[in-house]
N, C-alpha and C. Protein backbone atom coordinates (compact mmCIF):
# COMPACT_ATOMS: atom_id res chain seq x y z
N UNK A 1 79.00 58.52 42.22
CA UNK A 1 78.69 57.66 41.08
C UNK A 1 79.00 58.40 39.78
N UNK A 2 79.60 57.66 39.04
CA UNK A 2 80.22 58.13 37.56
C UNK A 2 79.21 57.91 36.52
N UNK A 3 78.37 58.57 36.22
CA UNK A 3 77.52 58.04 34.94
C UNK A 3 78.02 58.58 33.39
N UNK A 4 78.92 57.69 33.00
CA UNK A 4 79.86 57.83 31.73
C UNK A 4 79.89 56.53 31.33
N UNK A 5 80.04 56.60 30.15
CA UNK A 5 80.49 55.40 29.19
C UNK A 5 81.00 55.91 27.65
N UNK A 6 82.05 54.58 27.10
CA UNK A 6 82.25 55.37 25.96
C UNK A 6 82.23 53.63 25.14
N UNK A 7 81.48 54.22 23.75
CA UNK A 7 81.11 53.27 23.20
C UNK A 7 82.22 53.35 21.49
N UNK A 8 82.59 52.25 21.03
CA UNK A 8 83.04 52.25 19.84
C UNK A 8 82.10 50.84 18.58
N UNK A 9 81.44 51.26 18.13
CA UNK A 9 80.74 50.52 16.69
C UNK A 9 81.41 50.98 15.54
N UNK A 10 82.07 49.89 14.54
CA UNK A 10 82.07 49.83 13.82
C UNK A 10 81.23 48.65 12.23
N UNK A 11 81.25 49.01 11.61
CA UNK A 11 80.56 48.73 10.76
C UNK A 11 81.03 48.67 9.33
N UNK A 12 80.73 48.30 8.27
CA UNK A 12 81.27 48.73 6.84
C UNK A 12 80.85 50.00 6.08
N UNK A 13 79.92 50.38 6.89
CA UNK A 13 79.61 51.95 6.16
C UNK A 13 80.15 52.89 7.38
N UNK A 14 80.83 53.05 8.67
CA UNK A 14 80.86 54.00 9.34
C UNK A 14 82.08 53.37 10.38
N UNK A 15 82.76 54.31 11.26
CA UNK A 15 83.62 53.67 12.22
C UNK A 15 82.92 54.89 13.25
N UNK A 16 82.44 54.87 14.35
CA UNK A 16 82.15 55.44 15.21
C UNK A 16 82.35 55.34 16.69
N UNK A 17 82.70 56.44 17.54
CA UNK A 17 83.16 56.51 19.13
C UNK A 17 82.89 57.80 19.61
N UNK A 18 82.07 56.83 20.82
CA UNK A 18 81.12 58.07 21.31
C UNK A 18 81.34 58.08 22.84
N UNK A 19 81.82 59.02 23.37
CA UNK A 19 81.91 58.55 25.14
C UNK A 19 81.40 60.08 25.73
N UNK A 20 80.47 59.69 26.83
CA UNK A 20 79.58 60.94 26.99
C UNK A 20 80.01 60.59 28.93
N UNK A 21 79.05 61.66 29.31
CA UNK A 21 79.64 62.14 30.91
C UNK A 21 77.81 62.67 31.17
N UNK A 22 76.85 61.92 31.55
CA UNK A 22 75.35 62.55 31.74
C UNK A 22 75.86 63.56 32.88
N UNK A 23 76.83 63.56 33.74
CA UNK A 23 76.83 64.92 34.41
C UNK A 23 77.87 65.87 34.56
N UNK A 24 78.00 65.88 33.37
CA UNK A 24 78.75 66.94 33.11
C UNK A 24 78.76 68.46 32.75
N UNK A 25 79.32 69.35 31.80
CA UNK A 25 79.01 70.61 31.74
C UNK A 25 78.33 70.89 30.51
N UNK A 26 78.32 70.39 29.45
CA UNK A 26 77.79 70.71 28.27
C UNK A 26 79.36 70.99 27.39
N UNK A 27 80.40 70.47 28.03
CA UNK A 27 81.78 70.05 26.99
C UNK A 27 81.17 69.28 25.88
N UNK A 28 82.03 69.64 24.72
CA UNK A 28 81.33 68.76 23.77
C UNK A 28 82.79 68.89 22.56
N UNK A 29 83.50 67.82 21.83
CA UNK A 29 84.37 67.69 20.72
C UNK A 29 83.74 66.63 19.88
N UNK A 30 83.23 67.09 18.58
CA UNK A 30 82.00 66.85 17.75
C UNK A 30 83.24 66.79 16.40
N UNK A 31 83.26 65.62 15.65
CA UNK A 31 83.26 65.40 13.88
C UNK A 31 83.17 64.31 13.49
N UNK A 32 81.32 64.65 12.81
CA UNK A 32 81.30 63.23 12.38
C UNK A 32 80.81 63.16 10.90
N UNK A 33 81.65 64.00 10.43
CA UNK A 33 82.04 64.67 9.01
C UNK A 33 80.67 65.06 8.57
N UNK A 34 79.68 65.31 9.38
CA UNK A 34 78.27 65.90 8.75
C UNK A 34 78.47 67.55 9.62
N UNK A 35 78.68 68.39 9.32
CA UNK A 35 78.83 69.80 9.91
C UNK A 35 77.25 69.67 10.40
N UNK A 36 76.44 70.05 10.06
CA UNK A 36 74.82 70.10 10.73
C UNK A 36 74.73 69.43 11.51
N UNK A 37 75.35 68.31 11.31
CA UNK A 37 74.95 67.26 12.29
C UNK A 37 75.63 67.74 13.74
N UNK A 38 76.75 68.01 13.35
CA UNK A 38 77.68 68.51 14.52
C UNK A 38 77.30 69.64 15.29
N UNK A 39 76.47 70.58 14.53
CA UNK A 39 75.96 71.60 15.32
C UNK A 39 74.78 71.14 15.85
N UNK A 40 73.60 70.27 15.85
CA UNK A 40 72.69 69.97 15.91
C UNK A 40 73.03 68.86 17.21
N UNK A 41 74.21 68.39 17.76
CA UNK A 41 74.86 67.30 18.74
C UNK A 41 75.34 68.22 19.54
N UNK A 42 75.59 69.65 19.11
CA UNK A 42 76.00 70.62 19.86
C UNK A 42 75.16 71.48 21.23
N UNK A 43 73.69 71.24 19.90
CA UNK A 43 73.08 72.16 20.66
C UNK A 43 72.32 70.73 22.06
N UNK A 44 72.10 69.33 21.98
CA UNK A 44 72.36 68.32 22.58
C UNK A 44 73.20 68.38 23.97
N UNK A 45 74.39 68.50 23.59
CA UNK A 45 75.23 69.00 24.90
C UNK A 45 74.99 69.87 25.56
N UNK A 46 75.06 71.26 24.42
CA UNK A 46 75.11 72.40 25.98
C UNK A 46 73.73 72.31 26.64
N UNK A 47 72.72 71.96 25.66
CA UNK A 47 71.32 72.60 26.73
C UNK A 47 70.98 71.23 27.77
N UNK A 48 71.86 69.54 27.12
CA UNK A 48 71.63 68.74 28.70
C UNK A 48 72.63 68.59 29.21
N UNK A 49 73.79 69.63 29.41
CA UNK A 49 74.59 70.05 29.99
C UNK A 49 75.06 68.25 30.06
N UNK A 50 75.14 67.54 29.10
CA UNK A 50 76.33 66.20 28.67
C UNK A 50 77.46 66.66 27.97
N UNK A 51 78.47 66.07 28.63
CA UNK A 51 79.42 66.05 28.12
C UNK A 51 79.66 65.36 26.55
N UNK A 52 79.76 65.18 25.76
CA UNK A 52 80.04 64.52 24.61
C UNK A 52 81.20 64.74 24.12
N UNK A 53 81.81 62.93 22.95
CA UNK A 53 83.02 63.23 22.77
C UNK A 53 82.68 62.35 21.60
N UNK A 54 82.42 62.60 20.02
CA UNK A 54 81.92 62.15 18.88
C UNK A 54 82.73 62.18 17.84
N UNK A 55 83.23 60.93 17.44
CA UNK A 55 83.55 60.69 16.02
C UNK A 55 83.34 60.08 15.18
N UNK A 56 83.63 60.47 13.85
CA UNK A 56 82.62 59.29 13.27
C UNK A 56 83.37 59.53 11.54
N UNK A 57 84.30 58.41 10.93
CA UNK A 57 84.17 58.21 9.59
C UNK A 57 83.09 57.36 8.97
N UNK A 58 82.60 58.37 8.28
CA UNK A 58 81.64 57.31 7.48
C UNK A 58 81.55 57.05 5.92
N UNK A 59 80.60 56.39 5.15
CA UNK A 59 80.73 56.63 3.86
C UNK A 59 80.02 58.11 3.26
N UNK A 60 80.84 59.01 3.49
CA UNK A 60 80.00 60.05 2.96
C UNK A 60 79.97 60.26 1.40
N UNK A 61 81.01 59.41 0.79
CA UNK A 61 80.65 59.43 -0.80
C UNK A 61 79.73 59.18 -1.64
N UNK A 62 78.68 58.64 -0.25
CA UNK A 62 77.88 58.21 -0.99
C UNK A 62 76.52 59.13 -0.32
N UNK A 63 76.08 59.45 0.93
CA UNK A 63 75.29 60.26 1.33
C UNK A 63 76.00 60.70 2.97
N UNK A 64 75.37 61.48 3.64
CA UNK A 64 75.34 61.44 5.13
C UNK A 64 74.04 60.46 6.02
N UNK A 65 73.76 59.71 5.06
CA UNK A 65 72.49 58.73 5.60
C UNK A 65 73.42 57.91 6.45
N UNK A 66 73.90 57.24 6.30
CA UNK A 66 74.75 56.21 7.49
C UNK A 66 75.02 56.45 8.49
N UNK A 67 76.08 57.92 8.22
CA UNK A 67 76.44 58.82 9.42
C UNK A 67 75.91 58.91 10.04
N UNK A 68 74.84 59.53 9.51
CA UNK A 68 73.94 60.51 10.42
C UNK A 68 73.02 59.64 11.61
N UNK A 69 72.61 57.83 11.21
CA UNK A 69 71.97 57.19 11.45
C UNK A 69 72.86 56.41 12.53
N UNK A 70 73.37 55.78 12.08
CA UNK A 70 74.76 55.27 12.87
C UNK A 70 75.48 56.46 14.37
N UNK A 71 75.17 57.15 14.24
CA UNK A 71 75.69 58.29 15.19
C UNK A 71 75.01 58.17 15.90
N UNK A 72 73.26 58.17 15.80
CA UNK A 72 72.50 58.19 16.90
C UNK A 72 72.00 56.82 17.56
N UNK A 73 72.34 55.50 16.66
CA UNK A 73 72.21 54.40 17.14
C UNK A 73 73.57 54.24 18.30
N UNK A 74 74.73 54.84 18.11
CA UNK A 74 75.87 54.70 18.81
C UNK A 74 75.53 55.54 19.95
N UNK A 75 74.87 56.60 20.04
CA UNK A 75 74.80 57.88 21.09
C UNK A 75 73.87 56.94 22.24
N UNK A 76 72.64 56.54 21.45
CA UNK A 76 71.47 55.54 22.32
C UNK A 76 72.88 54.63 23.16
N UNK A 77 73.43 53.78 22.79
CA UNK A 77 74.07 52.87 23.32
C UNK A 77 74.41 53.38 24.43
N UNK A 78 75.21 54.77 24.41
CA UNK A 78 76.39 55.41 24.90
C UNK A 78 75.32 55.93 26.34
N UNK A 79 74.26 56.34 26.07
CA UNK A 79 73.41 56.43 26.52
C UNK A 79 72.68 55.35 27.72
N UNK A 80 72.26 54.79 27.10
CA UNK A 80 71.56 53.15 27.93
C UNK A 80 73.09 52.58 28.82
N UNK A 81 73.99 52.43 28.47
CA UNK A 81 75.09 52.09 29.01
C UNK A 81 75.62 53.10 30.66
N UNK A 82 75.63 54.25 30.09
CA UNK A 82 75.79 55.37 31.49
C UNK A 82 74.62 55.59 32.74
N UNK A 83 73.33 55.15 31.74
CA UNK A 83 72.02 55.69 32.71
C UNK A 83 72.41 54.97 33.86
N UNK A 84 72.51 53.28 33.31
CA UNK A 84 72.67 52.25 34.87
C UNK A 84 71.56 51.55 34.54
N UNK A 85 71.12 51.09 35.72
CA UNK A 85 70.07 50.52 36.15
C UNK A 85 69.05 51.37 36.52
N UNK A 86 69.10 52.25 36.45
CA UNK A 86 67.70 53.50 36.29
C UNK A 86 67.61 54.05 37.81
N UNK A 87 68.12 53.65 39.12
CA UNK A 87 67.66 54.03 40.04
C UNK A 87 68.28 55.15 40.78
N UNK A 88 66.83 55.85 41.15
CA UNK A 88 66.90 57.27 41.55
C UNK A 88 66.94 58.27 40.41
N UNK A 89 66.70 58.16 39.25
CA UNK A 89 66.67 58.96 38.05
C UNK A 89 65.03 59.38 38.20
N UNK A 90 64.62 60.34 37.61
CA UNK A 90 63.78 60.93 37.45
C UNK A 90 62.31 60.43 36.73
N UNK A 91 63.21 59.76 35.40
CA UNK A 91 62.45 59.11 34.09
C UNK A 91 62.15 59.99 33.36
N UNK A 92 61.05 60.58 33.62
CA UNK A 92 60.08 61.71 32.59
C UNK A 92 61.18 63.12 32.27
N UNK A 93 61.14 63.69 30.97
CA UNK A 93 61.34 64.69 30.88
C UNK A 93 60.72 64.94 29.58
N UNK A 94 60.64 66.46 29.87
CA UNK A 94 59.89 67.38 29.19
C UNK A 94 60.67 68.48 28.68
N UNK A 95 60.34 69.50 27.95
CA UNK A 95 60.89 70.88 27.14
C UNK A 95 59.73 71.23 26.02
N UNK A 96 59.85 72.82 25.96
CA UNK A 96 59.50 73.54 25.21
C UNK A 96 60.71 74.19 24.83
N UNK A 97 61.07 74.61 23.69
CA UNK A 97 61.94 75.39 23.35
C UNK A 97 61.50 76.35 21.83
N UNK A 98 61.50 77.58 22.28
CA UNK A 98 60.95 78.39 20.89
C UNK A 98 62.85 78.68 20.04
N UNK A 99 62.60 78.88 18.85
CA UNK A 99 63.80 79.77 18.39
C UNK A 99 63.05 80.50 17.41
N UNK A 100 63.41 82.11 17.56
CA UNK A 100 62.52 83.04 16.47
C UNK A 100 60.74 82.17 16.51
N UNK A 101 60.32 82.65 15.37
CA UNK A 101 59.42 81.74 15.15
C UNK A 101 58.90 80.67 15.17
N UNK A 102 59.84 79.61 15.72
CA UNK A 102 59.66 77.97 15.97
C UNK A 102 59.81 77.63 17.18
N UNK A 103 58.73 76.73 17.58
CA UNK A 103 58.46 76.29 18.58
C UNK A 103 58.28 74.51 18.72
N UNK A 104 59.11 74.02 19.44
CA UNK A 104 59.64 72.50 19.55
C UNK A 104 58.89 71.99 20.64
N UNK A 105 58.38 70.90 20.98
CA UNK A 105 57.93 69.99 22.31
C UNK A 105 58.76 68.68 22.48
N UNK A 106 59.41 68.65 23.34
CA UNK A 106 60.10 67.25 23.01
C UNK A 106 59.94 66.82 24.59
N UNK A 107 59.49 64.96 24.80
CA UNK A 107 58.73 64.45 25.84
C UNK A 107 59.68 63.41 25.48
N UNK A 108 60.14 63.04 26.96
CA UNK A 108 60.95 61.36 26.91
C UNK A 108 60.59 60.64 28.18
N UNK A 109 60.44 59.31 27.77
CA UNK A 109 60.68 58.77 28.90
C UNK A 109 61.41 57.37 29.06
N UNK A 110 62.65 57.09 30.33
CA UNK A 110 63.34 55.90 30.11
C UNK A 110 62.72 54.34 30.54
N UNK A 111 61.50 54.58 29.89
CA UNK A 111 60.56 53.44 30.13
C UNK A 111 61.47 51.54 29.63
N UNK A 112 62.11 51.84 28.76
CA UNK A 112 62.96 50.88 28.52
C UNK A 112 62.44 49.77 27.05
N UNK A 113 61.70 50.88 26.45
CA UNK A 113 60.71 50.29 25.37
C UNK A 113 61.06 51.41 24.09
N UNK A 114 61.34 50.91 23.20
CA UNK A 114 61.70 51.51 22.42
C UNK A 114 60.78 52.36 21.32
N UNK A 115 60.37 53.91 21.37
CA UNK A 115 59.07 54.06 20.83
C UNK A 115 59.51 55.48 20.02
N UNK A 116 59.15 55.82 19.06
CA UNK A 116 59.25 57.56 18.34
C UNK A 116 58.08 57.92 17.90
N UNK A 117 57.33 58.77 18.15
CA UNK A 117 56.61 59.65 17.43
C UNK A 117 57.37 61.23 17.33
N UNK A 118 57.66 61.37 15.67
CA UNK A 118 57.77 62.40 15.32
C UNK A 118 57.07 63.26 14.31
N UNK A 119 56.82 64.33 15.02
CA UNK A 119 56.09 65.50 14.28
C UNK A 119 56.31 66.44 13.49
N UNK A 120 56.97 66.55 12.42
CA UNK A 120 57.62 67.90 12.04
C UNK A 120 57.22 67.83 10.91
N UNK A 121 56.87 69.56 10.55
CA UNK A 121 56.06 69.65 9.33
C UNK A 121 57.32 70.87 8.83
N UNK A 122 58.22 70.14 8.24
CA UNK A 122 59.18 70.32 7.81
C UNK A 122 59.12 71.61 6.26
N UNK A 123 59.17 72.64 6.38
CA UNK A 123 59.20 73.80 5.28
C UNK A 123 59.94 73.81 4.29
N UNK A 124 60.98 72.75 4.43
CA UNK A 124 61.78 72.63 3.08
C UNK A 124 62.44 71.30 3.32
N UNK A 125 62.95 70.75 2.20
CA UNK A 125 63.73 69.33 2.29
C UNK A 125 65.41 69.56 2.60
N UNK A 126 66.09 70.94 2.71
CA UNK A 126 66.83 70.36 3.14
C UNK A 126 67.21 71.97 3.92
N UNK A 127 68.19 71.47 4.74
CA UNK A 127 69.00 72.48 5.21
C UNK A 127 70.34 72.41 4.75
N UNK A 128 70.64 73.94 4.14
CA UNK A 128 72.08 73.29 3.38
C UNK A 128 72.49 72.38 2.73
N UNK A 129 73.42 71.11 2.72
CA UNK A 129 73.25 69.66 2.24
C UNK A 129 72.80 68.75 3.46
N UNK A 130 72.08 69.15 3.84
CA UNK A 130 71.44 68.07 5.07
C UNK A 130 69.63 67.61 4.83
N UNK A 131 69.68 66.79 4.70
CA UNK A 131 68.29 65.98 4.07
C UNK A 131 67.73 66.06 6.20
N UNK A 132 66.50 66.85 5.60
CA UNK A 132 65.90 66.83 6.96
C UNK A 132 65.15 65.75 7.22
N UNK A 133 65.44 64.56 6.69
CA UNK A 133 64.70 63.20 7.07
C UNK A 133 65.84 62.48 7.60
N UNK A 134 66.89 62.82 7.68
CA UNK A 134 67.98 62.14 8.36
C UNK A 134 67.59 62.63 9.71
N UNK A 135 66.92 63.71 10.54
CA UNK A 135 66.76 63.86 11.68
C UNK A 135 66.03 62.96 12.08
N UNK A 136 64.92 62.28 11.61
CA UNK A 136 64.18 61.09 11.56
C UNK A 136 65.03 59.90 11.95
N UNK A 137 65.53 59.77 11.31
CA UNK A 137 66.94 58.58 11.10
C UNK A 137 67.48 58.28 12.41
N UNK A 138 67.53 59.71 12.76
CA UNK A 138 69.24 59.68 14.19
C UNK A 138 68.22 59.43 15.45
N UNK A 139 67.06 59.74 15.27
CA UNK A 139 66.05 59.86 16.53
C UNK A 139 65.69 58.64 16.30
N UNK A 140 65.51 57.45 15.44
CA UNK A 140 65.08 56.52 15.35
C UNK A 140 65.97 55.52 15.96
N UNK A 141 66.99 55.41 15.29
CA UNK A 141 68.53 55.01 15.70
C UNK A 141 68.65 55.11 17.22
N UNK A 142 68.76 56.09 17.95
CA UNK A 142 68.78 56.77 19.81
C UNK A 142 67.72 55.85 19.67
N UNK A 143 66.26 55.78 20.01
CA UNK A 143 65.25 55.28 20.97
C UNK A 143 65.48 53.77 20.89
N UNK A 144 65.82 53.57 19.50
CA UNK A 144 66.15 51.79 19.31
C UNK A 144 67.39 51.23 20.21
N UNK A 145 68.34 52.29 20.84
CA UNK A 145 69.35 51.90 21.36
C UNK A 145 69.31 52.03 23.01
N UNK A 146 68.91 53.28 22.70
CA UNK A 146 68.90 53.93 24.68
C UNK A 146 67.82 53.43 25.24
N UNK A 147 66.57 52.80 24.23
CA UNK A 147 65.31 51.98 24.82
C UNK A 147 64.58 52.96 25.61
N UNK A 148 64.33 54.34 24.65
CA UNK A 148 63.41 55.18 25.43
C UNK A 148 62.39 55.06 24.29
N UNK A 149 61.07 55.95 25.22
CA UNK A 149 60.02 56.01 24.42
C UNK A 149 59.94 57.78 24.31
N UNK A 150 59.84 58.25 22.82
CA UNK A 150 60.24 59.57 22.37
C UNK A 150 59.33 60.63 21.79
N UNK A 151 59.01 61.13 22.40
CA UNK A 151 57.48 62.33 21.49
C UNK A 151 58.00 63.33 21.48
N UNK A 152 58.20 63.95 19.67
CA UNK A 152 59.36 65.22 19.40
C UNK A 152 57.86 65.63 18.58
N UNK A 153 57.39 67.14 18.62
CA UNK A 153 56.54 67.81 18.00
C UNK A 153 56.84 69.25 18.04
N UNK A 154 57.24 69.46 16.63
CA UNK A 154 57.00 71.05 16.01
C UNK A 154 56.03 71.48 16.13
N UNK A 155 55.52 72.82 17.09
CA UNK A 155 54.52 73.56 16.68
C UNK A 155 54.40 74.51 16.04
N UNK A 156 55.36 74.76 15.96
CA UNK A 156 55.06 75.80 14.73
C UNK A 156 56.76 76.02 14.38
N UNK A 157 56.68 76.99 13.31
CA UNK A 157 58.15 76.83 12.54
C UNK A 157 57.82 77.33 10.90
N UNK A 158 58.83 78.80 10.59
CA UNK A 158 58.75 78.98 8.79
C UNK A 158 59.89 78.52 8.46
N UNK A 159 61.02 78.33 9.18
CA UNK A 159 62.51 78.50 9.00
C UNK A 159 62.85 76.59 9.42
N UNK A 160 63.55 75.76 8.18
CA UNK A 160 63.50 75.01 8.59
C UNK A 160 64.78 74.31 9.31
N UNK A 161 65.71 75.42 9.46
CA UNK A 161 66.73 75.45 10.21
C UNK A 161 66.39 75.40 11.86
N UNK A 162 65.40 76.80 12.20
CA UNK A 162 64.90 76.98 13.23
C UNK A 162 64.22 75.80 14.07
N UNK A 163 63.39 75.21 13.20
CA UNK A 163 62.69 74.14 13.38
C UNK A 163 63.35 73.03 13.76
N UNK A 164 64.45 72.77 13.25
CA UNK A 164 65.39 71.45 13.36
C UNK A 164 66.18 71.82 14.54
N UNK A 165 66.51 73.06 14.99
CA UNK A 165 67.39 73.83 15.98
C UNK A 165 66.50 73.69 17.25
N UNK A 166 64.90 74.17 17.41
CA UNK A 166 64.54 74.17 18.35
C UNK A 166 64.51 72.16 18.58
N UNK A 167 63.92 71.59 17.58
CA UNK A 167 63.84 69.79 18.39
C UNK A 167 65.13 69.35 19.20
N UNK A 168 66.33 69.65 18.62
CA UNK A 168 67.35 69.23 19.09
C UNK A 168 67.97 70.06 20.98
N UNK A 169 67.91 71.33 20.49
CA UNK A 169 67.93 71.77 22.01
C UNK A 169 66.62 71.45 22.84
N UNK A 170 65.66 71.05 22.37
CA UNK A 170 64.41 70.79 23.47
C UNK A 170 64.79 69.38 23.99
N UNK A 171 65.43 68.36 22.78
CA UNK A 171 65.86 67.25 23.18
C UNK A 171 66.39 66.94 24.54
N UNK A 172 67.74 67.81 24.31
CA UNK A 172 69.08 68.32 25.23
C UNK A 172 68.02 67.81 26.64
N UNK A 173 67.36 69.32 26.26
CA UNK A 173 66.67 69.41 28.16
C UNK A 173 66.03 68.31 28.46
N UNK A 174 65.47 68.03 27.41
CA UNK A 174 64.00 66.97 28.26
C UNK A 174 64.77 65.79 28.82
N UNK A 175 66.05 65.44 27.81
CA UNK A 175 66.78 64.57 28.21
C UNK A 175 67.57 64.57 29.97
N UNK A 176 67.96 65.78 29.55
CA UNK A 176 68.53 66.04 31.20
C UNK A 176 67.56 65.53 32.01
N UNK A 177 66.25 66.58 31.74
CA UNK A 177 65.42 66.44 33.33
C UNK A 177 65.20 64.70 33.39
N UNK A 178 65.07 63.94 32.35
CA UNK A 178 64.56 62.81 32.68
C UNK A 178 66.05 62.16 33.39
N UNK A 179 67.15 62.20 33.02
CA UNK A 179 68.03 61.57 33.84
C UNK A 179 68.77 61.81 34.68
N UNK A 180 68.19 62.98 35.22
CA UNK A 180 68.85 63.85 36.61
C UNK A 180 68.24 63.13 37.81
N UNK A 181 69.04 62.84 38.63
CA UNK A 181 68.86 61.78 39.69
C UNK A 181 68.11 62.62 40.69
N UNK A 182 67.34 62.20 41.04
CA UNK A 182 65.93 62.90 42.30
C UNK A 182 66.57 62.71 43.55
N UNK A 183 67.14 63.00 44.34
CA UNK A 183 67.33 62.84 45.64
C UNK A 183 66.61 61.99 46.63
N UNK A 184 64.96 62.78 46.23
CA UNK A 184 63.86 61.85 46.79
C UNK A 184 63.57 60.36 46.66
N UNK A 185 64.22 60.15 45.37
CA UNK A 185 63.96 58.60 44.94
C UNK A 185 65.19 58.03 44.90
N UNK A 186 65.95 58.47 45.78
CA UNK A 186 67.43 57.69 45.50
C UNK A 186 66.85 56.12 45.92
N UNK A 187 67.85 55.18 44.59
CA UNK A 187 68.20 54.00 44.92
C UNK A 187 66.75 53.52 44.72
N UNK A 188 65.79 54.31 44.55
CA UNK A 188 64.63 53.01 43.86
C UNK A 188 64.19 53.49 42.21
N UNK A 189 63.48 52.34 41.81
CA UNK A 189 63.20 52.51 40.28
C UNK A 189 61.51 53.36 40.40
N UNK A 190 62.20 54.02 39.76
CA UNK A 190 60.48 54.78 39.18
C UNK A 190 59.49 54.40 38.26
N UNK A 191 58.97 53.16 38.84
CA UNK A 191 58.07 52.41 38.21
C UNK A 191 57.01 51.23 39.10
N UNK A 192 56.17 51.58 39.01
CA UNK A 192 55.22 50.52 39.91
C UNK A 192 55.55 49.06 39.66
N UNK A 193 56.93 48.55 38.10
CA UNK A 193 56.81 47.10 38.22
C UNK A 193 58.33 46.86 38.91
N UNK A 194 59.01 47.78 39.70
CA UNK A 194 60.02 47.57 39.81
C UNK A 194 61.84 47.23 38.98
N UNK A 195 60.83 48.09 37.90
CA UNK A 195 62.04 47.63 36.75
C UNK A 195 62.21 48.23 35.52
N UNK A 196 62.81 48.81 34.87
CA UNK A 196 62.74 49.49 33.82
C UNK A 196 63.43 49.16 32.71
């Protein structure tokens, strides 16, 4: 079974195409003219070892808000589209991930309900030219699309690079474990209503 899809949205603020591989190696060809963003989709791939293949013109003359938002509403798609029909997947995943001083929790599950709680007690407003409320944005964008329910919490963090570095690789994993197919549960849904 091939769990890939590749999605193209366009829009008047953005043209975007996203085609991912959930079992793949952590390949990844990233420009979606936000550099942070690109490293931050980076660290996404290698640690849930997805393949990703991301582009994206957008209106950046005017901010990286579109981009940045639009990218992760397209990734959700790209996402919900490859999982399938959910069966024999895992559902739940989990991660801790420290970097230096920062420490990330990120909890998913492909319940099929679209939900975010995010936690981040963010040390500065931006990283570089990257408005750290656009991470808000792209995580909002994903759960509205891929129809997961999402609990991302900083525990601690001085560096607000670090901080934004550990959510995104904790992402990666939790994401994997939840859509790594169980052997044990092949071919049924992991859910008492039969349906996800």
């Amino acid at each position: 079974m091939t769990r890939t899809a590749e999605i193209t949205r366009n829009t008047n603020e953005t043209k975007i195409r996203v085609a991912i591989n959930l079992d793949g190696t952590g390949q990844q060809k990233l420009n979606t003219g936000v550099p942070f963003l690109d490293h931050m989709l980076d660290q996404i791939a290698r640690h849930g070892l997805i393949d990703l293949d991301i582009e994206c013109i957008g209106d950046l003359h005017i901010d990286a808000h579109h981009s940045v938002e639009d990218t992760g509403i397209t990734l959700g798609m790209a996402v919900a589209q490859a999982i399938g029909d959910k069966k024999g997947i895992r559902r739940y995943g989990h991660a801790y991930v420290p970097l230096d001083e920062a420490l990330s929790r990120v909890v998913i599950d492909f319940s099929g309900r679209p939900g975010l709680e995010m936690h981040v007690p963010w040390k500065r407003a931006m990283i570089g030219n990257f408005d750290v409320d656009l991470a808000h944005e792209f995580f909002q964008g994903f759960v509205n699309h891929a129809l997961v329910s999402l609990h991302i919490d900083n525990l601690r963090g001085e560096n607000a690079h670090h901080q934004c570095e550990t959510v995104f690789k904790a992402f990666g994993r939790a994401l994997r474990m939840a859509a790594e197919l169980d052997d044990r549960a092949a071919g049924t849904i992991p859910s008492t209503k039969g349906s996800l």
